[in-house]
N, C-alpha and C. Protein backbone atom coordinates (compact mmCIF):
# COMPACT_ATOMS: atom_id res chain seq x y z
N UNK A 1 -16.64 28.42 -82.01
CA UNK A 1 -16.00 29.31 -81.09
C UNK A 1 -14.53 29.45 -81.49
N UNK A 2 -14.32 30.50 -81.38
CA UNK A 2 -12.94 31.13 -82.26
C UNK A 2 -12.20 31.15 -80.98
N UNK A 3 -10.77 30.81 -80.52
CA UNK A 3 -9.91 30.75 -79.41
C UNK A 3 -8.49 31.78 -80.36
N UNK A 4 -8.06 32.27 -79.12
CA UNK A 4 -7.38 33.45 -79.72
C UNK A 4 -5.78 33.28 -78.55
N UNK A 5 -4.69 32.17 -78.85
CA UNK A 5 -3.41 31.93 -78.34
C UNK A 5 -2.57 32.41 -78.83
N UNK A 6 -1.53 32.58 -78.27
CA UNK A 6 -0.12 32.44 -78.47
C UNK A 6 0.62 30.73 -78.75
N UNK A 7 -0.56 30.05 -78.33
CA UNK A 7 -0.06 28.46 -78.31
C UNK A 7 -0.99 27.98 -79.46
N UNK A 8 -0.28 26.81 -80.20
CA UNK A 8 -1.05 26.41 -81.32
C UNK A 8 -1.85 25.52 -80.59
N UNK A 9 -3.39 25.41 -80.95
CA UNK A 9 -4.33 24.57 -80.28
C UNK A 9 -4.75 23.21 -81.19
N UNK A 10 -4.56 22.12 -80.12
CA UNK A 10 -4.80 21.18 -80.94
C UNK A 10 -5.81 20.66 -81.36
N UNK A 11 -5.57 19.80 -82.68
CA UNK A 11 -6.99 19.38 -83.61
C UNK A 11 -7.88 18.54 -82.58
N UNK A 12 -9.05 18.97 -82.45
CA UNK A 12 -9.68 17.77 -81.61
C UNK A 12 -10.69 17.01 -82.90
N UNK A 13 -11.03 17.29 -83.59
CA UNK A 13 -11.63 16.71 -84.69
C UNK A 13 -11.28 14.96 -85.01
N UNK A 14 -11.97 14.08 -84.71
CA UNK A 14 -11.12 12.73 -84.88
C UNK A 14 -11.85 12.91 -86.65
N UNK A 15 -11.12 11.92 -87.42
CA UNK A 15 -11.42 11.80 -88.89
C UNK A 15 -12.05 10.21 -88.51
N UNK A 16 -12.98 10.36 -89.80
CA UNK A 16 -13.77 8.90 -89.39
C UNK A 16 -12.71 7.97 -89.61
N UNK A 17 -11.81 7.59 -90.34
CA UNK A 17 -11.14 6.36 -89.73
C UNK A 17 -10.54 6.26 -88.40
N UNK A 18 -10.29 7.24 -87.84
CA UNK A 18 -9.90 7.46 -86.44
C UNK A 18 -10.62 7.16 -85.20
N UNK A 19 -11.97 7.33 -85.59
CA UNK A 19 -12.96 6.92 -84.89
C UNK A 19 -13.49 5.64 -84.83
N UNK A 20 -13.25 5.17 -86.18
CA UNK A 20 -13.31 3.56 -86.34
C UNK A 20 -12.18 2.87 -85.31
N UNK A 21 -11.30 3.09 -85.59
CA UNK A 21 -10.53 2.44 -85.00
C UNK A 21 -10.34 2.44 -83.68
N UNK A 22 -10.33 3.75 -83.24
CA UNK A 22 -11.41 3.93 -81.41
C UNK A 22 -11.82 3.03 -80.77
N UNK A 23 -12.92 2.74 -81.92
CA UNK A 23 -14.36 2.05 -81.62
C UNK A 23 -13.74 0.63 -81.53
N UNK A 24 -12.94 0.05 -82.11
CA UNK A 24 -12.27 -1.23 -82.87
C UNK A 24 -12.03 -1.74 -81.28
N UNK A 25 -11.14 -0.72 -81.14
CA UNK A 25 -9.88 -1.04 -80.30
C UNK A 25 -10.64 -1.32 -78.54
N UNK A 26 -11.63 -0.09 -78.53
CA UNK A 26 -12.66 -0.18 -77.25
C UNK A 26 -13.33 -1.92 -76.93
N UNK A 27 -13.93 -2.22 -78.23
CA UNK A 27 -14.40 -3.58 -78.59
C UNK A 27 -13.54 -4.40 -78.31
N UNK A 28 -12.31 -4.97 -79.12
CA UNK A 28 -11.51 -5.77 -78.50
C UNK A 28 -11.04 -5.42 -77.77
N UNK A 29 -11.07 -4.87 -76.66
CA UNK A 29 -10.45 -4.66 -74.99
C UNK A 29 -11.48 -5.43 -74.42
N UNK A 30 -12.97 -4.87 -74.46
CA UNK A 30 -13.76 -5.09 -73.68
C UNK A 30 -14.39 -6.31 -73.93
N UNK A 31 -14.38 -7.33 -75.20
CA UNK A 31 -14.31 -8.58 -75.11
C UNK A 31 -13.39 -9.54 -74.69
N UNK A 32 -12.24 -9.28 -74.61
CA UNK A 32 -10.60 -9.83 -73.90
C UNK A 32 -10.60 -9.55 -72.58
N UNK A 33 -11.04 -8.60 -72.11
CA UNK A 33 -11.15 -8.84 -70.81
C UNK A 33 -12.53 -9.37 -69.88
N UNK A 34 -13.34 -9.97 -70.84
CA UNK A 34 -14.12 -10.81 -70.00
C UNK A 34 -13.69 -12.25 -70.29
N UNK A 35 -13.61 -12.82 -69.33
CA UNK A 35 -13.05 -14.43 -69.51
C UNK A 35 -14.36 -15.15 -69.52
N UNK A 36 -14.14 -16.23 -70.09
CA UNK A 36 -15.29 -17.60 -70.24
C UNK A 36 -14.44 -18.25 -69.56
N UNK A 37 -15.91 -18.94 -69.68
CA UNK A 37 -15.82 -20.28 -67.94
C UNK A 37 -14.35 -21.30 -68.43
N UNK A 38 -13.85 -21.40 -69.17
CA UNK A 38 -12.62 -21.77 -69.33
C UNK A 38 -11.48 -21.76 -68.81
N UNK A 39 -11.08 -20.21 -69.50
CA UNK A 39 -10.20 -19.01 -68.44
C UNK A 39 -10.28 -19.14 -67.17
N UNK A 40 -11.60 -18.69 -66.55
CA UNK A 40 -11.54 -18.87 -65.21
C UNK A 40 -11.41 -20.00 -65.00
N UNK A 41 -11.84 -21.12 -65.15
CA UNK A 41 -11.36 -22.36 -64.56
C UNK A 41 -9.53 -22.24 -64.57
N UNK A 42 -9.43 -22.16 -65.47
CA UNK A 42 -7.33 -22.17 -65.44
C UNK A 42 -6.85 -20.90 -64.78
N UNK A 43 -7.58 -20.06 -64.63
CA UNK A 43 -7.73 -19.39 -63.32
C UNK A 43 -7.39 -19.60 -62.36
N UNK A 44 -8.59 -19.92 -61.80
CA UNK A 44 -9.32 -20.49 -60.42
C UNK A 44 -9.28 -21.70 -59.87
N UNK A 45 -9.26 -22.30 -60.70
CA UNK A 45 -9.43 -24.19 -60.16
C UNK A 45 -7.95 -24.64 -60.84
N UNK A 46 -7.30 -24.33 -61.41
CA UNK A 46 -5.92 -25.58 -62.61
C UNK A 46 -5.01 -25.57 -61.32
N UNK A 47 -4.89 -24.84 -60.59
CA UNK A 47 -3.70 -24.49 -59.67
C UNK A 47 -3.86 -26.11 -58.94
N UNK A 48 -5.10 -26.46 -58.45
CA UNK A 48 -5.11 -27.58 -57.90
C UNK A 48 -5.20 -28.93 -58.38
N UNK A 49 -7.01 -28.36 -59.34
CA UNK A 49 -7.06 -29.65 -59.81
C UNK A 49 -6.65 -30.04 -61.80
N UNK A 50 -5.51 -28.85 -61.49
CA UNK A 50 -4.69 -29.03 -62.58
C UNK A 50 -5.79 -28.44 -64.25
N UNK A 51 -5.28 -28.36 -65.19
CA UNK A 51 -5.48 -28.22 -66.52
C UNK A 51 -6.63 -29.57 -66.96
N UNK A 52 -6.41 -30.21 -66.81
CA UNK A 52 -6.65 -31.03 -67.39
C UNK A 52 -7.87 -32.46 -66.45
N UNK A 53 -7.95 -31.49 -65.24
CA UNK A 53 -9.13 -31.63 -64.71
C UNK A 53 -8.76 -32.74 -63.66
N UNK A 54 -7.55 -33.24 -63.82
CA UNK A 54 -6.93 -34.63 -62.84
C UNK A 54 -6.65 -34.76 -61.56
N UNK A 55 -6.61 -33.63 -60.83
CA UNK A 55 -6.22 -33.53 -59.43
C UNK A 55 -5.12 -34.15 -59.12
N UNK A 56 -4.92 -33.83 -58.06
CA UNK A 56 -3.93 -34.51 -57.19
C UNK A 56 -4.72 -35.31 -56.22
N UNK A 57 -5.56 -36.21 -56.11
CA UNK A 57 -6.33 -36.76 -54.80
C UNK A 57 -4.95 -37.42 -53.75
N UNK A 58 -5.56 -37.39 -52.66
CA UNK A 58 -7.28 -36.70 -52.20
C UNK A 58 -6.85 -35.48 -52.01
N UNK A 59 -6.11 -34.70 -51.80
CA UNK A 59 -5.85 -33.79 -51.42
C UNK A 59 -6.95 -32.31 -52.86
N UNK A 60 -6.63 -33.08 -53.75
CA UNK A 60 -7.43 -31.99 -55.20
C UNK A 60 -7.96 -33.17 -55.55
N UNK A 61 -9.76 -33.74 -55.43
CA UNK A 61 -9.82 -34.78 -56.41
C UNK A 61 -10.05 -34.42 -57.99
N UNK A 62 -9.95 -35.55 -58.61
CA UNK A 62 -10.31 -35.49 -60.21
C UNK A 62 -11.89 -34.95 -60.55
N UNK A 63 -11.82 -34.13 -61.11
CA UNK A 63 -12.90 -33.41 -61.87
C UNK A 63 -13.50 -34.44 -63.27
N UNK A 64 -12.45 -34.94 -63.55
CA UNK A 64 -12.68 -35.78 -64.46
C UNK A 64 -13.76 -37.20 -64.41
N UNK A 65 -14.97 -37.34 -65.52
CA UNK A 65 -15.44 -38.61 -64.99
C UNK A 65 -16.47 -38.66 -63.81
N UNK A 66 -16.35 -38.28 -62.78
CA UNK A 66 -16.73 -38.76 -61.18
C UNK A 66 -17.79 -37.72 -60.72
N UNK A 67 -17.68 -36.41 -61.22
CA UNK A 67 -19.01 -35.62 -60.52
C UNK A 67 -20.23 -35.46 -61.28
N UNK A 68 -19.57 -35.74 -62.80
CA UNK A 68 -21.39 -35.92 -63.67
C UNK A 68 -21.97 -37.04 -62.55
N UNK A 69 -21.79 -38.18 -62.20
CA UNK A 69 -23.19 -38.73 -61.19
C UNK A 69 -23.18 -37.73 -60.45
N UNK A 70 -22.37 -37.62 -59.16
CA UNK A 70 -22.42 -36.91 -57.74
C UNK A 70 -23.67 -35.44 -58.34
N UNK A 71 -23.65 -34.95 -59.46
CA UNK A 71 -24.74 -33.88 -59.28
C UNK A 71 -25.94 -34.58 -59.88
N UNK A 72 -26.67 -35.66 -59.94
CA UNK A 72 -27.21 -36.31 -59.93
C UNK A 72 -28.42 -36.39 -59.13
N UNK A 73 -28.09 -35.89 -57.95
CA UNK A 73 -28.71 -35.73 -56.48
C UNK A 73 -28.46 -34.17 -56.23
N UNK A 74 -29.95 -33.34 -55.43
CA UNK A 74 -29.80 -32.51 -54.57
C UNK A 74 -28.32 -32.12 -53.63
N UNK A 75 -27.89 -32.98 -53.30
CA UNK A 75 -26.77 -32.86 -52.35
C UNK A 75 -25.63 -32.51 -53.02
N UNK A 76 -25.37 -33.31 -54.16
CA UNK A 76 -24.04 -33.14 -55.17
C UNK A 76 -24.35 -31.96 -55.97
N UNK A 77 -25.27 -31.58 -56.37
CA UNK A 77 -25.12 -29.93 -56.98
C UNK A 77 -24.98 -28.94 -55.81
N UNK A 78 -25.62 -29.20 -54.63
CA UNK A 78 -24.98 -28.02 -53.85
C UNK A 78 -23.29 -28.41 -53.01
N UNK A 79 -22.95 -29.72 -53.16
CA UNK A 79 -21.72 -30.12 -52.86
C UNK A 79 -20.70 -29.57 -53.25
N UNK A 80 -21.12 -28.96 -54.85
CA UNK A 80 -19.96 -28.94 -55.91
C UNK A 80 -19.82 -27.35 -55.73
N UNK A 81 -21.03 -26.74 -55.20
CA UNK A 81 -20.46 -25.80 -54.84
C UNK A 81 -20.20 -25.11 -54.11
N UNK A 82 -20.63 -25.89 -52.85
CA UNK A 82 -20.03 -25.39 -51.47
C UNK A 82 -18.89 -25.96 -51.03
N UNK A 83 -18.09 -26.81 -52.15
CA UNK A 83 -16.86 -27.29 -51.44
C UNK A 83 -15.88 -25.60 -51.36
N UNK A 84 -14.81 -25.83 -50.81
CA UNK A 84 -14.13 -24.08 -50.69
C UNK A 84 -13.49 -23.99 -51.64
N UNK A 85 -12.97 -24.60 -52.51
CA UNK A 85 -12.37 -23.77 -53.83
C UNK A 85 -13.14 -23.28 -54.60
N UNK A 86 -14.82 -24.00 -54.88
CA UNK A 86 -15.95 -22.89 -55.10
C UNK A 86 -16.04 -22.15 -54.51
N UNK A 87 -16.52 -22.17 -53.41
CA UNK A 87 -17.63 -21.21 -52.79
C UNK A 87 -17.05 -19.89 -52.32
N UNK A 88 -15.38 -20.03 -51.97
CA UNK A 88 -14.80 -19.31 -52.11
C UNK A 88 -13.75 -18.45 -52.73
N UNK A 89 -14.19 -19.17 -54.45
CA UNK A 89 -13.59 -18.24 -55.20
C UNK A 89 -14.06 -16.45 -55.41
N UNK A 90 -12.79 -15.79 -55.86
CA UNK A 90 -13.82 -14.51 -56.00
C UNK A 90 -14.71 -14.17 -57.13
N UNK A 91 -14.95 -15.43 -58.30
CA UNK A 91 -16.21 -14.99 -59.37
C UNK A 91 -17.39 -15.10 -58.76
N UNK A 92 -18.20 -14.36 -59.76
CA UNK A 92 -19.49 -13.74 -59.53
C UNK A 92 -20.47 -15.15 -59.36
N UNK A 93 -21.10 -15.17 -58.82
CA UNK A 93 -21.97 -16.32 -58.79
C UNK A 93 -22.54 -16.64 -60.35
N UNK A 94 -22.48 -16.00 -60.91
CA UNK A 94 -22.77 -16.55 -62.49
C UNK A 94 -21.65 -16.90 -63.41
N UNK A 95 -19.97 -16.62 -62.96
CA UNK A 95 -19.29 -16.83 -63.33
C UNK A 95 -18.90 -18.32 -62.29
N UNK A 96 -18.89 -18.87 -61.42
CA UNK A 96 -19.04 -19.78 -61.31
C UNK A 96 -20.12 -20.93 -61.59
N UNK A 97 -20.98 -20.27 -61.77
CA UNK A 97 -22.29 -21.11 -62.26
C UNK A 97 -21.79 -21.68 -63.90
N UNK A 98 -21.56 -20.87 -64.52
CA UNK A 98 -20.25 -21.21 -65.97
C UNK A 98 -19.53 -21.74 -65.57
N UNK A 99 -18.45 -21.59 -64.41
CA UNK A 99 -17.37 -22.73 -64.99
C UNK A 99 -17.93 -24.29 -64.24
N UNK A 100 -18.86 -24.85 -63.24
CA UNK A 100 -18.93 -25.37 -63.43
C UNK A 100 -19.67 -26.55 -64.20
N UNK A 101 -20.48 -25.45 -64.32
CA UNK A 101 -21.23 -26.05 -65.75
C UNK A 101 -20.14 -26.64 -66.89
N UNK A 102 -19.35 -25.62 -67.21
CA UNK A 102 -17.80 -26.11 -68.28
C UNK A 102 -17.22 -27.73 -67.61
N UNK A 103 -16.99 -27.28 -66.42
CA UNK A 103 -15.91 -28.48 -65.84
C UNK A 103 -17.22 -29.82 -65.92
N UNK A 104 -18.84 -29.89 -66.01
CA UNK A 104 -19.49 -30.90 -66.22
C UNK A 104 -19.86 -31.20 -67.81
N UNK A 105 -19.28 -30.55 -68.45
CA UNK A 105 -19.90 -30.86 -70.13
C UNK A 105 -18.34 -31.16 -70.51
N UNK A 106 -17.17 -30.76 -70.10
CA UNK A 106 -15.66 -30.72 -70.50
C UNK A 106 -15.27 -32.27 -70.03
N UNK A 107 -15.32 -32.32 -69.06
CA UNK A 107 -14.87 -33.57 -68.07
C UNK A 107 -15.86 -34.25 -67.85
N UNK A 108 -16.65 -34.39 -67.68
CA UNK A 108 -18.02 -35.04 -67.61
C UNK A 108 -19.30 -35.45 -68.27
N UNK A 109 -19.21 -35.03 -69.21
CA UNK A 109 -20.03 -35.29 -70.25
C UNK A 109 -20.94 -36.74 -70.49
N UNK A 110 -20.22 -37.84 -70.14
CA UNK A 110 -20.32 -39.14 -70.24
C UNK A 110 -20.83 -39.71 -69.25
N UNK A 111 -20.75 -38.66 -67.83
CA UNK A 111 -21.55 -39.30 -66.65
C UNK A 111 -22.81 -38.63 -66.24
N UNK A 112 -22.96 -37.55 -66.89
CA UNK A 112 -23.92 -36.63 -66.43
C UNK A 112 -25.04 -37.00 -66.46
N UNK A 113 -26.14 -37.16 -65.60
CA UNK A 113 -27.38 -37.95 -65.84
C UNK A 113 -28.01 -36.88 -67.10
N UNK A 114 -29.21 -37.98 -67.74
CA UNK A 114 -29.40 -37.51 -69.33
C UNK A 114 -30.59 -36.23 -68.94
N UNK A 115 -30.87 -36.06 -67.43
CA UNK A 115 -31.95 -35.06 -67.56
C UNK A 115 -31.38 -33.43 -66.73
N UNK A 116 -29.81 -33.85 -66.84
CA UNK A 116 -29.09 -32.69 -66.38
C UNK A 116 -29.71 -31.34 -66.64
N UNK A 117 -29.64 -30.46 -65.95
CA UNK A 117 -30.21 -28.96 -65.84
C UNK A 117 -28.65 -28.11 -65.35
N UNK A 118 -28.22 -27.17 -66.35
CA UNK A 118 -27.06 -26.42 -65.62
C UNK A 118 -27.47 -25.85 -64.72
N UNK A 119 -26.24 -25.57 -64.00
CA UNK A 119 -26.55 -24.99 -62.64
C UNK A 119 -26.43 -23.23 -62.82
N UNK A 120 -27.42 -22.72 -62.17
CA UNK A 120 -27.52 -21.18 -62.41
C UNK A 120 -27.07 -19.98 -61.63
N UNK A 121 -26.89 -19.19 -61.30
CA UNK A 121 -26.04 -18.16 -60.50
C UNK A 121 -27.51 -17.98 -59.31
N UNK A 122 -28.61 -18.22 -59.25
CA UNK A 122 -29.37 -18.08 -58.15
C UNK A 122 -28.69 -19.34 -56.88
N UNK A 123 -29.11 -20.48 -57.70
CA UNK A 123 -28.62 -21.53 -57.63
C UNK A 123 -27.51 -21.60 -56.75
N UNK A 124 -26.37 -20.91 -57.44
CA UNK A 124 -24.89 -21.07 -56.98
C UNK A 124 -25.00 -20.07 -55.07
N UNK A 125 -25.77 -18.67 -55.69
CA UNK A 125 -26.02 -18.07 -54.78
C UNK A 125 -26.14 -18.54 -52.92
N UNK A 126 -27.76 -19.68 -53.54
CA UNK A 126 -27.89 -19.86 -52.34
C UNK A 126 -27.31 -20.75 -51.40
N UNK A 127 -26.65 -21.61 -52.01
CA UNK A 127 -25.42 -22.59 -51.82
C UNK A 127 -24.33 -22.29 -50.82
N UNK A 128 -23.81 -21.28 -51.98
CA UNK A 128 -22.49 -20.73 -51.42
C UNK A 128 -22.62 -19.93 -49.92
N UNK A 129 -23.77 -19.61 -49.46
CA UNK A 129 -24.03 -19.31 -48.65
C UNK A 129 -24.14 -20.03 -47.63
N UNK A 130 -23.98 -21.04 -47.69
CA UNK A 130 -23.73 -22.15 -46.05
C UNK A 130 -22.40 -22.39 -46.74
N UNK A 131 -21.82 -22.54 -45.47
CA UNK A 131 -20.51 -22.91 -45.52
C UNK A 131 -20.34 -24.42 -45.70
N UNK A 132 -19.53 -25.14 -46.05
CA UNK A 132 -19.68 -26.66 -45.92
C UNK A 132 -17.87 -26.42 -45.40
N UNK A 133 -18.25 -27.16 -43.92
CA UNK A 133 -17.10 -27.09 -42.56
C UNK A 133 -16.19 -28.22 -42.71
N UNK A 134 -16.56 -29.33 -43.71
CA UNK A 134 -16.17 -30.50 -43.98
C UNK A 134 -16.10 -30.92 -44.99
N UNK A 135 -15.64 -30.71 -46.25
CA UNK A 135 -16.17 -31.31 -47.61
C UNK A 135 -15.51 -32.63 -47.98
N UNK A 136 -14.62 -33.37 -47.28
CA UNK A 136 -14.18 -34.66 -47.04
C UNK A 136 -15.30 -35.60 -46.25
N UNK A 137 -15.43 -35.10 -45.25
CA UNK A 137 -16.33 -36.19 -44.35
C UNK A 137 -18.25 -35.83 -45.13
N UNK A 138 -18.26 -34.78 -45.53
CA UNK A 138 -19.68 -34.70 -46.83
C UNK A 138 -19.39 -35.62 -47.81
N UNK A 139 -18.11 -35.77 -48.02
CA UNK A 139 -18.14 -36.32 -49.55
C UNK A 139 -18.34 -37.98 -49.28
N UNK A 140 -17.70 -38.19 -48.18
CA UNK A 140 -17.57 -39.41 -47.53
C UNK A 140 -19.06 -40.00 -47.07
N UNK A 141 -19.69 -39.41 -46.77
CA UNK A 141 -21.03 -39.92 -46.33
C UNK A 141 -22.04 -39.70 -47.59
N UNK A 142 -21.86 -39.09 -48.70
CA UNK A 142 -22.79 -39.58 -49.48
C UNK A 142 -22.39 -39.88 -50.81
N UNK A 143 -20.78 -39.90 -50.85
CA UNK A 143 -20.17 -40.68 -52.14
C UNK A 143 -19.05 -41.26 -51.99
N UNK A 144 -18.85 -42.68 -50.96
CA UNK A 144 -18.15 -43.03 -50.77
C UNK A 144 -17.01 -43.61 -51.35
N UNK A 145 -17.34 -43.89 -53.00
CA UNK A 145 -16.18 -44.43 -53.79
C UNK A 145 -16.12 -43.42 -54.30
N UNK A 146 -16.14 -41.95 -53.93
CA UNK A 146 -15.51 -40.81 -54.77
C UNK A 146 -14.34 -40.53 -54.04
């Protein structure tokens, strides 16, 4: 189609390296802006229980060490994530299902019972869905030296 201005019309034609690089640039955006369970943890969780997984107890306990047992049991996998800095973060239930899977292979590794199963975004789902009104006096009644 022939266009007939007074204004010079511009090239819309990209040249294939132009298009490569498009393509390049689309790609690394859209892998950089999805975070791994990492990120979000230094995110989401470092503010409290710090970088490096240490808390401030009791107020933030240590991530470190102490919840590979606690998910051990029925109670401690849905503990971990109905306490409220889970349950009410804003990732996706599969993005928390990652990080704390991360924060139990990162920090925990050494306590995790040997027939561990990560925890999955159904999983996290149905959890997060009761509120836990107490996660001190929960933690207290079924892990008392935590």
């Amino acid at each position: 189609m022939v266009v007939f201005s007074a204004w010079p019309q511009p090239k819309t034609d990209m040249s294939t390296w132009q298009q490569i690089l498009a393509t390049t640039l689309l790609v690394v955006f859209a892998l950089s802006a999805r975070a791994d369970p990492e990120k979000n943890y230094l995110l989401h969780c470092s503010g409290c229980h710090l970088p490096n997984g240490i808390g401030d107890p009791p107020n933030a306990p240590s991530l470190r060490d102490t919840i590979g047992k606690i998910v051990a049991t029925p109670e401690g996998r849905d503990y971990i994530i109905r306490v409220p800095g889970s349950s009410q973060t804003p990732m996706s239930d599969e993005q928390l299902a990652n990080v704390l899977n991360w924060v139990l292979t990162e920090f925990n590794s050494d306590t995790l019972p040997t027939d561990f199963a990560p925890l999955n975004a159904k999983e996290v789902a149905k959890s997060r869905s009761k509120v836990l009104a107490d996660p001190q006096k929960y933690r207290a009644r079924y892990w008392p030296d935590y």
